[in-house]
Protein backbone atom coordinates (compact mmCIF):
# COMPACT_ATOMS: atom_id res chain seq x y z
CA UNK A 1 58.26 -115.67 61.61
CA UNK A 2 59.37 -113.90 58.63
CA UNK A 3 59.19 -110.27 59.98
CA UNK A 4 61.36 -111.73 62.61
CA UNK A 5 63.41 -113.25 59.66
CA UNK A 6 63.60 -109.70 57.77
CA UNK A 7 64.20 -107.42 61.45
CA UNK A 8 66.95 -109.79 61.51
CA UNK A 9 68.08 -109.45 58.34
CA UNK A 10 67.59 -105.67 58.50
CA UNK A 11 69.90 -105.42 61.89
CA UNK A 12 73.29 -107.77 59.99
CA UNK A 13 72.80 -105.32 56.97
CA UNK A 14 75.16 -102.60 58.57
CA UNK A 15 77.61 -105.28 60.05
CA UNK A 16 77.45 -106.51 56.49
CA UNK A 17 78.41 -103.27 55.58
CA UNK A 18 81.05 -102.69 57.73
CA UNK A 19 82.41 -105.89 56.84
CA UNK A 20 83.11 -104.95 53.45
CA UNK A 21 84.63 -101.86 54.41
CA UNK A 22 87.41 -103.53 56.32
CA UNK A 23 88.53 -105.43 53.19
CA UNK A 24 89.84 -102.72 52.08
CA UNK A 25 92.81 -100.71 54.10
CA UNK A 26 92.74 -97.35 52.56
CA UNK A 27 90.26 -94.19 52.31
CA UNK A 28 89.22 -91.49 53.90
CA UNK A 29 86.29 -90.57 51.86
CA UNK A 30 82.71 -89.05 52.73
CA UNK A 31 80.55 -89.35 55.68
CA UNK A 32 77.46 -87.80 56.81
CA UNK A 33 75.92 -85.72 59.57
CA UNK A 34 73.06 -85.15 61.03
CA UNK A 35 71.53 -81.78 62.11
CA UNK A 36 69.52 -82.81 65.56
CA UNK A 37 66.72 -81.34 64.31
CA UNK A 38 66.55 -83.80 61.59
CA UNK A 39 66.85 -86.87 63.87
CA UNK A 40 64.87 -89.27 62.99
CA UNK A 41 63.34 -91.16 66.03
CA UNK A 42 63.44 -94.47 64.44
CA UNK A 43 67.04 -94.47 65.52
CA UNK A 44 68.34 -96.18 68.31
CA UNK A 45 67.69 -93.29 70.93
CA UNK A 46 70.58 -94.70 73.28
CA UNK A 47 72.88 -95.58 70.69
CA UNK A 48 76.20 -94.72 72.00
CA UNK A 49 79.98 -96.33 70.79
CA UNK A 50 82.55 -97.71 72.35
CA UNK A 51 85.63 -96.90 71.96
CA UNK A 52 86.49 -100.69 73.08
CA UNK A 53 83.81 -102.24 70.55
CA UNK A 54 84.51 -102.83 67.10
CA UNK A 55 81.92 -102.06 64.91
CA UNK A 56 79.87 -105.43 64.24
CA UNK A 57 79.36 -105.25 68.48
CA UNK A 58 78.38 -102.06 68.90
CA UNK A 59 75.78 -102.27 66.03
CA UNK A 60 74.41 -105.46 67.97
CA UNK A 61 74.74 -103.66 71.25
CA UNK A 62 71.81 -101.08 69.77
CA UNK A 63 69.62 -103.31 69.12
CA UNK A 64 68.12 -101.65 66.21
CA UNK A 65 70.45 -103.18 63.72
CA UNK A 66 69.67 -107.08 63.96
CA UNK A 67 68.37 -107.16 60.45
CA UNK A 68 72.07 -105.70 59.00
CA UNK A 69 73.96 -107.98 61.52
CA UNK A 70 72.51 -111.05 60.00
CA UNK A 71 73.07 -109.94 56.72
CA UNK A 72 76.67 -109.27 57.31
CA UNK A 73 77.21 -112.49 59.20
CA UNK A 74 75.09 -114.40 56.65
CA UNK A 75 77.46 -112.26 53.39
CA UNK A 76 80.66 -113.64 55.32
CA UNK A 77 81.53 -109.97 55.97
CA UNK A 78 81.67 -110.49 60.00
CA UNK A 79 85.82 -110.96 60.25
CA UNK A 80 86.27 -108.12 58.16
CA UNK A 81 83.96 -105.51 59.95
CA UNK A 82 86.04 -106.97 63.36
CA UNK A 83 89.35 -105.92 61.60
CA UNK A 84 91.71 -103.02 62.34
CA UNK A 85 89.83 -100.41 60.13
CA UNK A 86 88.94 -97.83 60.47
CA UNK A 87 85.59 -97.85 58.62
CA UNK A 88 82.66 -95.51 58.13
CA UNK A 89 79.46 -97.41 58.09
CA UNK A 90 76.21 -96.36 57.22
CA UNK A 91 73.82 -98.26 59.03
CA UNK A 92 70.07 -98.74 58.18
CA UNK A 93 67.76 -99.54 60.89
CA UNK A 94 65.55 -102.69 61.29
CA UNK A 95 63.01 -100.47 59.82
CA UNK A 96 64.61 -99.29 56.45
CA UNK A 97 65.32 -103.40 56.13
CA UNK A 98 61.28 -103.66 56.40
CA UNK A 99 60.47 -101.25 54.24
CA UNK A 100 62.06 -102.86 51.13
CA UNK A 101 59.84 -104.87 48.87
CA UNK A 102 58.06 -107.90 50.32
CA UNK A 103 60.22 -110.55 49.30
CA UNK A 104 63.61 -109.43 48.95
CA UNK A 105 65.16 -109.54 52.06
CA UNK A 106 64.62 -113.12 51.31
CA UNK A 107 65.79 -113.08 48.38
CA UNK A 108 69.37 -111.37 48.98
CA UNK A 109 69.91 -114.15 52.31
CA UNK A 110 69.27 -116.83 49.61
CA UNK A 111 72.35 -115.98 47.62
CA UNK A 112 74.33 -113.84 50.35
CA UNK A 113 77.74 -114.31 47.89
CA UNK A 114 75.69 -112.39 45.30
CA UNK A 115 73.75 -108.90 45.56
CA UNK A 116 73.57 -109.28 49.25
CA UNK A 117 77.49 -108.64 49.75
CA UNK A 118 77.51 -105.94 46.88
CA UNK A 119 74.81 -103.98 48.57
CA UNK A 120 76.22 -104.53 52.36
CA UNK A 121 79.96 -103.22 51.04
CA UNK A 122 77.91 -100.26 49.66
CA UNK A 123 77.06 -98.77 52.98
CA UNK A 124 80.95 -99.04 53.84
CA UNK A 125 83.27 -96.07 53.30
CA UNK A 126 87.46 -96.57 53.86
CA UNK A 127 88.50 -94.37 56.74
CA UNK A 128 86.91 -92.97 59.71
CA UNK A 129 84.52 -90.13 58.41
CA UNK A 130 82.61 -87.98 60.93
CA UNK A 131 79.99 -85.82 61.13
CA UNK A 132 81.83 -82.40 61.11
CA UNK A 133 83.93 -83.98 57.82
CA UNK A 134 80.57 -83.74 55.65
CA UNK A 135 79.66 -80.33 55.98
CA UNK A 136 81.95 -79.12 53.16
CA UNK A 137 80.79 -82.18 50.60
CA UNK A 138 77.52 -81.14 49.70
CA UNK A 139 76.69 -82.66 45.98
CA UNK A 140 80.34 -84.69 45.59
CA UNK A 141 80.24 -88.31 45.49
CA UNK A 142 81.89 -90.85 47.71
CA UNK A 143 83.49 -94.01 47.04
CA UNK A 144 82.59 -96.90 48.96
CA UNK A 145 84.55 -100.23 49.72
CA UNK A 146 81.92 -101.92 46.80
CA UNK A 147 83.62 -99.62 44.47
CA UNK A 148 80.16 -97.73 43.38
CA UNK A 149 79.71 -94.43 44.63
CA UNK A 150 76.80 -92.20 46.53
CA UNK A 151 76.28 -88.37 46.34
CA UNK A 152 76.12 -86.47 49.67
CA UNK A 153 73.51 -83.79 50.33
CA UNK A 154 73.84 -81.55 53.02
CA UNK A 155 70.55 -79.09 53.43
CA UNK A 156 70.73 -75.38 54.81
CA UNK A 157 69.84 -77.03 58.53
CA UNK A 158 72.72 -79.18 58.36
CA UNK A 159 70.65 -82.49 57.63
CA UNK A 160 72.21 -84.78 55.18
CA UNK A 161 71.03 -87.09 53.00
CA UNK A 162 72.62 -89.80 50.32
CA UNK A 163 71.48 -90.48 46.96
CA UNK A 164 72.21 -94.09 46.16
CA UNK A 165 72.90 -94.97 42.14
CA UNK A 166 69.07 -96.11 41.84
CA UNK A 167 68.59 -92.63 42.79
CA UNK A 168 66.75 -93.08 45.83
CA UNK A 169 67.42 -90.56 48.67
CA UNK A 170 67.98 -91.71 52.24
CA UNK A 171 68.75 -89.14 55.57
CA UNK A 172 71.06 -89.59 58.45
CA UNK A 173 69.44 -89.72 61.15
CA UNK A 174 72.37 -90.13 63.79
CA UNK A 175 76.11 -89.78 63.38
CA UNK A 176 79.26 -90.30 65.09
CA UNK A 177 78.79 -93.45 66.89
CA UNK A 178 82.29 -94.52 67.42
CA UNK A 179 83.62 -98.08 67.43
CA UNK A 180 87.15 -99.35 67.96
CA UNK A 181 87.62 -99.53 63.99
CA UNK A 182 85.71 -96.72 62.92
CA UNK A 183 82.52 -94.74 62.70
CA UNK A 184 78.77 -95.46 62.50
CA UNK A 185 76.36 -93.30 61.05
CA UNK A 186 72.32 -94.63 60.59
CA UNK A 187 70.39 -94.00 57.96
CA UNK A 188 66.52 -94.60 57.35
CA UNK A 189 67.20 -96.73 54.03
CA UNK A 190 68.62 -98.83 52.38
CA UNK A 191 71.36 -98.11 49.89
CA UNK A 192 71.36 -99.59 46.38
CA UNK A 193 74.73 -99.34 44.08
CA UNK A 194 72.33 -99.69 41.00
């Protein structure tokens, strides 16, 4: 029961994310791509957008993402990832939710006002940021909607990759997935703003 707790947790963390992004109405700042040869198949192989769908539904249409969605809806950031946008989310899988620490997935849907909204706005960039955007931001930061920034890496094959504050690296694995109000883009972690 509390894997099934944490995959759900792990799937409302990008809603969560995207949430916080639509709080704010202005940006336009870094995304990131993803080479194909760097996909990652812990991504949702069929993921495709909608151009109907706001963000929250497509990320629940996956399926991979029920961990971030219950984060988001449990961090109050559902109504805001559903607004006008557009936002650029960076979405970690079910999987990067599992792989944090035992423990504090739990922890962060105890107190979802706290640490669990700062790190869920911190996968959330203003604007609608695609994949051929990132190319040209190798090593500059971005701004996110939590007001901490990340730092983009984008290798000689075109992967990318974002260092978080902590200073833990995570790679795209998937990019462009387009919602009604924005942009989707998974990643195989989870991003901490320090």
């Amino acid at each position: 029961m509390r894997t099934r707790t944490a995959r759900l947790a792990a799937g409302l963390l990008p809603l969560a994310l995207l949430a916080g992004a639509c709080s704010d109405d202005d940006g336009g700042d870094a995304a990131t791509e993803q080479s194909t040869d760097a996909a990652d198949t812990t991504a949702p192989d069929e993921m495709a957008g909608d151009e109907g769908t706001d963000v929250v539904d497509t990320a629940v249409a996956a399926g991979d993402f029920g961990t971030l969605v219950t984060a988001v809806q449990a961090a109050g950031l559902e109504q805001t990832l559903r607004g006008d946008g557009p936002y650029t989310v960076f979405a970690p899988t079910d999987e990067a939710f599992a792989a944090l620490p035992a423990g504090t997935l739990d922890t962060l849907l105890a107190d979802p006002g706290g640490d669990l909204s700062g790190i869920l706005t911190y996968h959330v960039v203003e604007g609608e940021v695609l994949a051929e955007d990132v190319a040209g931001l190798d090593g500059q930061q971005v701004a996110t909607v939590n007001g901490a920034t990340f730092t983009v890496g984008v290798g000689d094959d075109g992967s990318v990759t974002l260092t978080d504050a902590a200073g833990s690296q995570v790679a795209v694995t998937q990019t462009d997935v387009t919602a009604s109000n924005g942009v989707i883009h998974v990643i195989d972690g989870v991003l901490l703003p320090g």
